[in-house]
Protein backbone atom coordinates (compact mmCIF):
# COMPACT_ATOMS: atom_id res chain seq x y z
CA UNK A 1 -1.16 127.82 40.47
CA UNK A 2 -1.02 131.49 41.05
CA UNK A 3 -3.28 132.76 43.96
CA UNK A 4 -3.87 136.58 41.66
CA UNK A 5 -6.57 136.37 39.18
CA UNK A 6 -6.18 140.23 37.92
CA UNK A 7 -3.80 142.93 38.25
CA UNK A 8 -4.87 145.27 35.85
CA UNK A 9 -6.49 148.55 37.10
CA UNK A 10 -9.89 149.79 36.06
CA UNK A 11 -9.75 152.23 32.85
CA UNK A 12 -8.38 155.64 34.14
CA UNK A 13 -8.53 159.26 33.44
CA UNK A 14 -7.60 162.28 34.36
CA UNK A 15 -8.79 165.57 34.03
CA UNK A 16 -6.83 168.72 34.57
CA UNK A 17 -7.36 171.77 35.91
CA UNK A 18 -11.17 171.97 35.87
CA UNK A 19 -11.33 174.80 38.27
CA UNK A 20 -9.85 177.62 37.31
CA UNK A 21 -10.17 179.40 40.69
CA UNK A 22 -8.09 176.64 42.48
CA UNK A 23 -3.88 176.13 42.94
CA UNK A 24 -4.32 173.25 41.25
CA UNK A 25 -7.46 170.61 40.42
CA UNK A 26 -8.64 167.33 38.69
CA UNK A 27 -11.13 165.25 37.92
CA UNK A 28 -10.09 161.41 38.16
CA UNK A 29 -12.19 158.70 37.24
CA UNK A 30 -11.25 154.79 37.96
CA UNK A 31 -13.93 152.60 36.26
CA UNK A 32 -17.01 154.03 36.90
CA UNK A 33 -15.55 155.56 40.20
CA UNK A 34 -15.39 159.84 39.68
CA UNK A 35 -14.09 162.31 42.19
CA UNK A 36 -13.44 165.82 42.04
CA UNK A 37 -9.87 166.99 43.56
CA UNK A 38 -9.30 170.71 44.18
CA UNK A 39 -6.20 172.10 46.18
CA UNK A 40 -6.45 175.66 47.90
CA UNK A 41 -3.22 177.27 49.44
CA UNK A 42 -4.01 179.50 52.32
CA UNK A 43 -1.02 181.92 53.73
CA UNK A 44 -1.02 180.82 57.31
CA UNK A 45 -0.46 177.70 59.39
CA UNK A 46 -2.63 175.85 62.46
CA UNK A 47 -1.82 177.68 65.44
CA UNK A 48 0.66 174.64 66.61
CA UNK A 49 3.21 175.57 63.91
CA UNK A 50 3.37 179.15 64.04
CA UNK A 51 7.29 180.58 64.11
CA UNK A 52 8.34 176.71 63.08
CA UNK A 53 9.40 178.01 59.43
CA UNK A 54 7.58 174.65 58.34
CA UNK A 55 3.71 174.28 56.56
CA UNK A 56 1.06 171.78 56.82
CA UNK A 57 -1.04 169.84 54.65
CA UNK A 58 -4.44 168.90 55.38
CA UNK A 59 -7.72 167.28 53.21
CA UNK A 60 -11.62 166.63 53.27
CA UNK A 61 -13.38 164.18 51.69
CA UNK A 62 -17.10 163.87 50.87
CA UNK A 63 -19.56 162.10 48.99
CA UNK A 64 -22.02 163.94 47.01
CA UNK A 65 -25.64 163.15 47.70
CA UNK A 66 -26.90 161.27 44.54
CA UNK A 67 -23.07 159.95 44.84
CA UNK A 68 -24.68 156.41 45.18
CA UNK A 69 -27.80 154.25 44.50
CA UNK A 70 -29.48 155.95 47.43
CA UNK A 71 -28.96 159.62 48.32
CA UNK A 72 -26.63 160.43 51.14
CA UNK A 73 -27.29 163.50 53.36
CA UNK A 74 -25.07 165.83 53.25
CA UNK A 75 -22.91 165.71 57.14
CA UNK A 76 -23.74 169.21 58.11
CA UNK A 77 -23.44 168.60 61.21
CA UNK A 78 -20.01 167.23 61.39
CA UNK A 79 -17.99 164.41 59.39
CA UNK A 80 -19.42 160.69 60.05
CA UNK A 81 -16.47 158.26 61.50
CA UNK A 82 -15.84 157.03 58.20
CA UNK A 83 -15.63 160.30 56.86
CA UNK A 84 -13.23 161.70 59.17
CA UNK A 85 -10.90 158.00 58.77
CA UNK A 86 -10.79 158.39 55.27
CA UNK A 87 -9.70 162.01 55.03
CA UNK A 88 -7.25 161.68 57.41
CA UNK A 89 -5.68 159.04 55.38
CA UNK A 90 -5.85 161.13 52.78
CA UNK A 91 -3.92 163.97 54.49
CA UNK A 92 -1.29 161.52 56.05
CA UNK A 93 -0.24 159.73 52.92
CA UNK A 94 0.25 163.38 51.43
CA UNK A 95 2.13 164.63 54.37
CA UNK A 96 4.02 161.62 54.05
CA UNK A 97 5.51 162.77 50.41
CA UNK A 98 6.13 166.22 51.03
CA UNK A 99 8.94 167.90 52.50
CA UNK A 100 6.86 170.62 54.74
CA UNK A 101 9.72 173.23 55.61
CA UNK A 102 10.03 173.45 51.67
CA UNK A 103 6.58 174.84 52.29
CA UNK A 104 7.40 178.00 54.28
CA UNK A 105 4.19 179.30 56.55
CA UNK A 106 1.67 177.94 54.30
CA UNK A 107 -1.18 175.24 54.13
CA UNK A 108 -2.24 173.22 51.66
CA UNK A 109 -5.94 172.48 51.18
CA UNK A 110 -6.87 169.26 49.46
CA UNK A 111 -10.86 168.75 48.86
CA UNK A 112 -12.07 165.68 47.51
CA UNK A 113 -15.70 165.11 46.80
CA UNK A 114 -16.70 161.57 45.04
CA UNK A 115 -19.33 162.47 42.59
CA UNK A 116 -19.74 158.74 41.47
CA UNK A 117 -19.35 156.05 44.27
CA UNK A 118 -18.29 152.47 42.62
CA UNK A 119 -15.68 151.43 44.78
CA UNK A 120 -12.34 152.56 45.64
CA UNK A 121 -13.62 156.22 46.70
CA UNK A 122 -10.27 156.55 49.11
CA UNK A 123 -7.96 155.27 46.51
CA UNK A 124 -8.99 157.13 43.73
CA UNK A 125 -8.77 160.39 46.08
CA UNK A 126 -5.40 159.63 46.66
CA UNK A 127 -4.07 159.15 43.49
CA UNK A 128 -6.14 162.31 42.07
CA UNK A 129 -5.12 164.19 45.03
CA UNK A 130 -1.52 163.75 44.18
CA UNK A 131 -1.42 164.59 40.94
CA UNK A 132 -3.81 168.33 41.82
CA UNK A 133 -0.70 168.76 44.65
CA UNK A 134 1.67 168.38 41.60
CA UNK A 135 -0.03 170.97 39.91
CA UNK A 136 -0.65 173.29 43.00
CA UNK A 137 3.15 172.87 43.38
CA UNK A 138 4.02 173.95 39.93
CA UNK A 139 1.76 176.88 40.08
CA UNK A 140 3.59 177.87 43.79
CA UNK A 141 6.79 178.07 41.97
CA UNK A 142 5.72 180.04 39.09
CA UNK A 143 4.61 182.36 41.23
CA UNK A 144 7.66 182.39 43.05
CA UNK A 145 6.01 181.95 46.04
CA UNK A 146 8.43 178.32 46.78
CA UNK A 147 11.87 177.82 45.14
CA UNK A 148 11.97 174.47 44.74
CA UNK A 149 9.32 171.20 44.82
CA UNK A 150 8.66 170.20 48.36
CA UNK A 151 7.44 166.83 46.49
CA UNK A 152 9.72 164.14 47.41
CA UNK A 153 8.08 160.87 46.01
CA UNK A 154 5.17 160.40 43.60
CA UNK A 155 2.47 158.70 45.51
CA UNK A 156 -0.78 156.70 44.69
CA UNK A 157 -3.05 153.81 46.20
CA UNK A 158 -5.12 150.94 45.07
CA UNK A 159 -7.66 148.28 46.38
CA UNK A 160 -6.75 145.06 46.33
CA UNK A 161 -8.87 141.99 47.62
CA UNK A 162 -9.38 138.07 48.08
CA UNK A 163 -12.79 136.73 46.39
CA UNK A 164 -14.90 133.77 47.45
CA UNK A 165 -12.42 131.70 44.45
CA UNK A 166 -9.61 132.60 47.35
CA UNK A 167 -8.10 134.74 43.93
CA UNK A 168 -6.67 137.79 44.52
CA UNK A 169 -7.90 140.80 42.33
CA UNK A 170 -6.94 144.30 41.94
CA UNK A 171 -8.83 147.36 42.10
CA UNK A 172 -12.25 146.34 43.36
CA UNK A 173 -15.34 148.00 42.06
CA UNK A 174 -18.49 148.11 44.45
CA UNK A 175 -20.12 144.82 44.00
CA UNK A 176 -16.68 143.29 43.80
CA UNK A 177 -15.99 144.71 47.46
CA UNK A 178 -18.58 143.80 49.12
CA UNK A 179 -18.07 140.31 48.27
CA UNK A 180 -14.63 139.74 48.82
CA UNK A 181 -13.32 137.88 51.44
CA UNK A 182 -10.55 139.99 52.52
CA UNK A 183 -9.86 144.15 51.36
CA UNK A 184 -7.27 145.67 51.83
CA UNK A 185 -6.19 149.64 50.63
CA UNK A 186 -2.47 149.88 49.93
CA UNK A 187 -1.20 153.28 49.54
CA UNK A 188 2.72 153.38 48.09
CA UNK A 189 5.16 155.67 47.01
CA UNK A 190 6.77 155.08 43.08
CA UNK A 191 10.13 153.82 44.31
CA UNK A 192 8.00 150.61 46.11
CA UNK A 193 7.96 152.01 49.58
CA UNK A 194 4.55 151.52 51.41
CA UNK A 195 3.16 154.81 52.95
CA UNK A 196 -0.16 153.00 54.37
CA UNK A 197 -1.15 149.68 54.60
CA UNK A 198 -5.46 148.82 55.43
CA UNK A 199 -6.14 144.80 55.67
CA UNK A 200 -9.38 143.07 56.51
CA UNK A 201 -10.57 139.69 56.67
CA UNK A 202 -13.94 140.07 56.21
CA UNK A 203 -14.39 135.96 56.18
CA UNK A 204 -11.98 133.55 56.51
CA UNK A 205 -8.60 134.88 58.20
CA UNK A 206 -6.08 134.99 55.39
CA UNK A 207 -3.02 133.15 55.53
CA UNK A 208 0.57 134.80 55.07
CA UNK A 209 1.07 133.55 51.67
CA UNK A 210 -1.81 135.69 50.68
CA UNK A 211 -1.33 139.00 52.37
CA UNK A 212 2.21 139.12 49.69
CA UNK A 213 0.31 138.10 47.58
CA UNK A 214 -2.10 141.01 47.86
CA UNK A 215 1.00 143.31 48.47
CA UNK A 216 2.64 141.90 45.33
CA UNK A 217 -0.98 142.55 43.00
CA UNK A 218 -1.14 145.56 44.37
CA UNK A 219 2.30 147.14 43.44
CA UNK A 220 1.74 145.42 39.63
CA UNK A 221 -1.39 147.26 39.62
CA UNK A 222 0.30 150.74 40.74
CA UNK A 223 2.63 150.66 38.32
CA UNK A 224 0.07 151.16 35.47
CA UNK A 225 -1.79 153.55 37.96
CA UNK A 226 2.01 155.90 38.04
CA UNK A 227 2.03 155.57 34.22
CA UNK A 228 -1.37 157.48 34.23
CA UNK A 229 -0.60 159.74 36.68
CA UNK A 230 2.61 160.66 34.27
CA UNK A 231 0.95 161.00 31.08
CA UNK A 232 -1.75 163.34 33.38
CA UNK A 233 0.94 165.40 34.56
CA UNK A 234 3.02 165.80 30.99
């Protein structure tokens, strides 16, 4: 009997270019899961790359208030722990795709706000997030600004979990996550390779057989999460 129960994703759409002030932008919605994505490019680098002919990529993330069931405060003063863990996540598995002396002396701004909170809120910032680089990339080189695409791999990421059945199901929506007995946030590139790899047992320890398991849902589910990304970017 096989241990995965679902592998689809949630429905998912993107919308481009909603700002028309940023590089590139999108709105990406996974279920009921909706987060803005806007990339600014600024014309400098941190102050430990200057004269290293190489630029840097870096991102935020943020919930909007009425976000969730309950209003969350805004962090003025200063990102919570989780806040800070998920957008650096966010600007490693983006650093991890991009060939940064393609860059030149330039950073790479990537906001994303979660306007609707359902589960997944790092996931779907990923995979929106890449697709809004694609497009700040593309508007770079029309501007001559970079001569080629620093973009070496397409990139997205995907929730994955173990219910109280011991099934393994893909792409976990809020009430789904906080009743699994293991989550786990896999973050891959479209040639199979993982970039980032987030496992916990929340119950029972999970055995071996499981965790490829997980690994396995996950990169069925990715597939049809590329596809989307495609069709975005066409």
């Amino acid at each position: 009997m096989s241990l995965i129960a679902r592998t689809n994703p949630r429905p998912i759409k993107y919308t481009i270019n909603p700002n028309p002030y940023a590089k590139g932008s999108v709105i990406v919605e996974c279920g009921n899961t909706k987060v803005y994505v806007a990339v600014t490019v600024e014309e400098s680098v941190p102050p430990f790359l200057k004269g290293k002919a190489q630029g840097w990529i870096t991102a935020e993330y943020s919930m909007l208030p009425s976000s969730t069931h309950q209003r969350i405060k805004r962090e003025r003063n200063g990102a919570s722990g989780r806040t800070q863990e998920i957008q650096r996540l966010i600007g490693r598995s983006l650093r991890a795709i991009i060939d940064l002396k393609k860059l030149g002396e330039r950073t790479i701004q990537v906001d994303c706000d979660v306007i609707v909170a359902d589960g997944g809120t790092r996931t779907t910032s990923i995979s929106g997030a890449y697709v809004a680089l694609e497009l700040a990339v593309r508007s770079l080189m029309k501007d001559g600004l970079i001569k080629e695409s620093p973009i070496k791999e397409q990139l997205a990421a995907i929730s994955v979990g173990i219910n109280k059945e011991q099934k393994i199901i893909a792409d976990l929506n809020y009430e789904e996550d906080s009743s699994c007995e293991t989550d786990m946030n896999v973050v891959m590139t479209k040639s199979g390779k993982f970039v980032e790899v987030q496992g916990t047992a929340e119950g029972e320890p999970f055995s071996a057989e499981h965790l490829q398991g997980l690994l396995d849902c996950a990169k069925t589910c990715l597939a049809e999460v590329f596809e989307a990304q495609d069709k975005a970017l066409l």
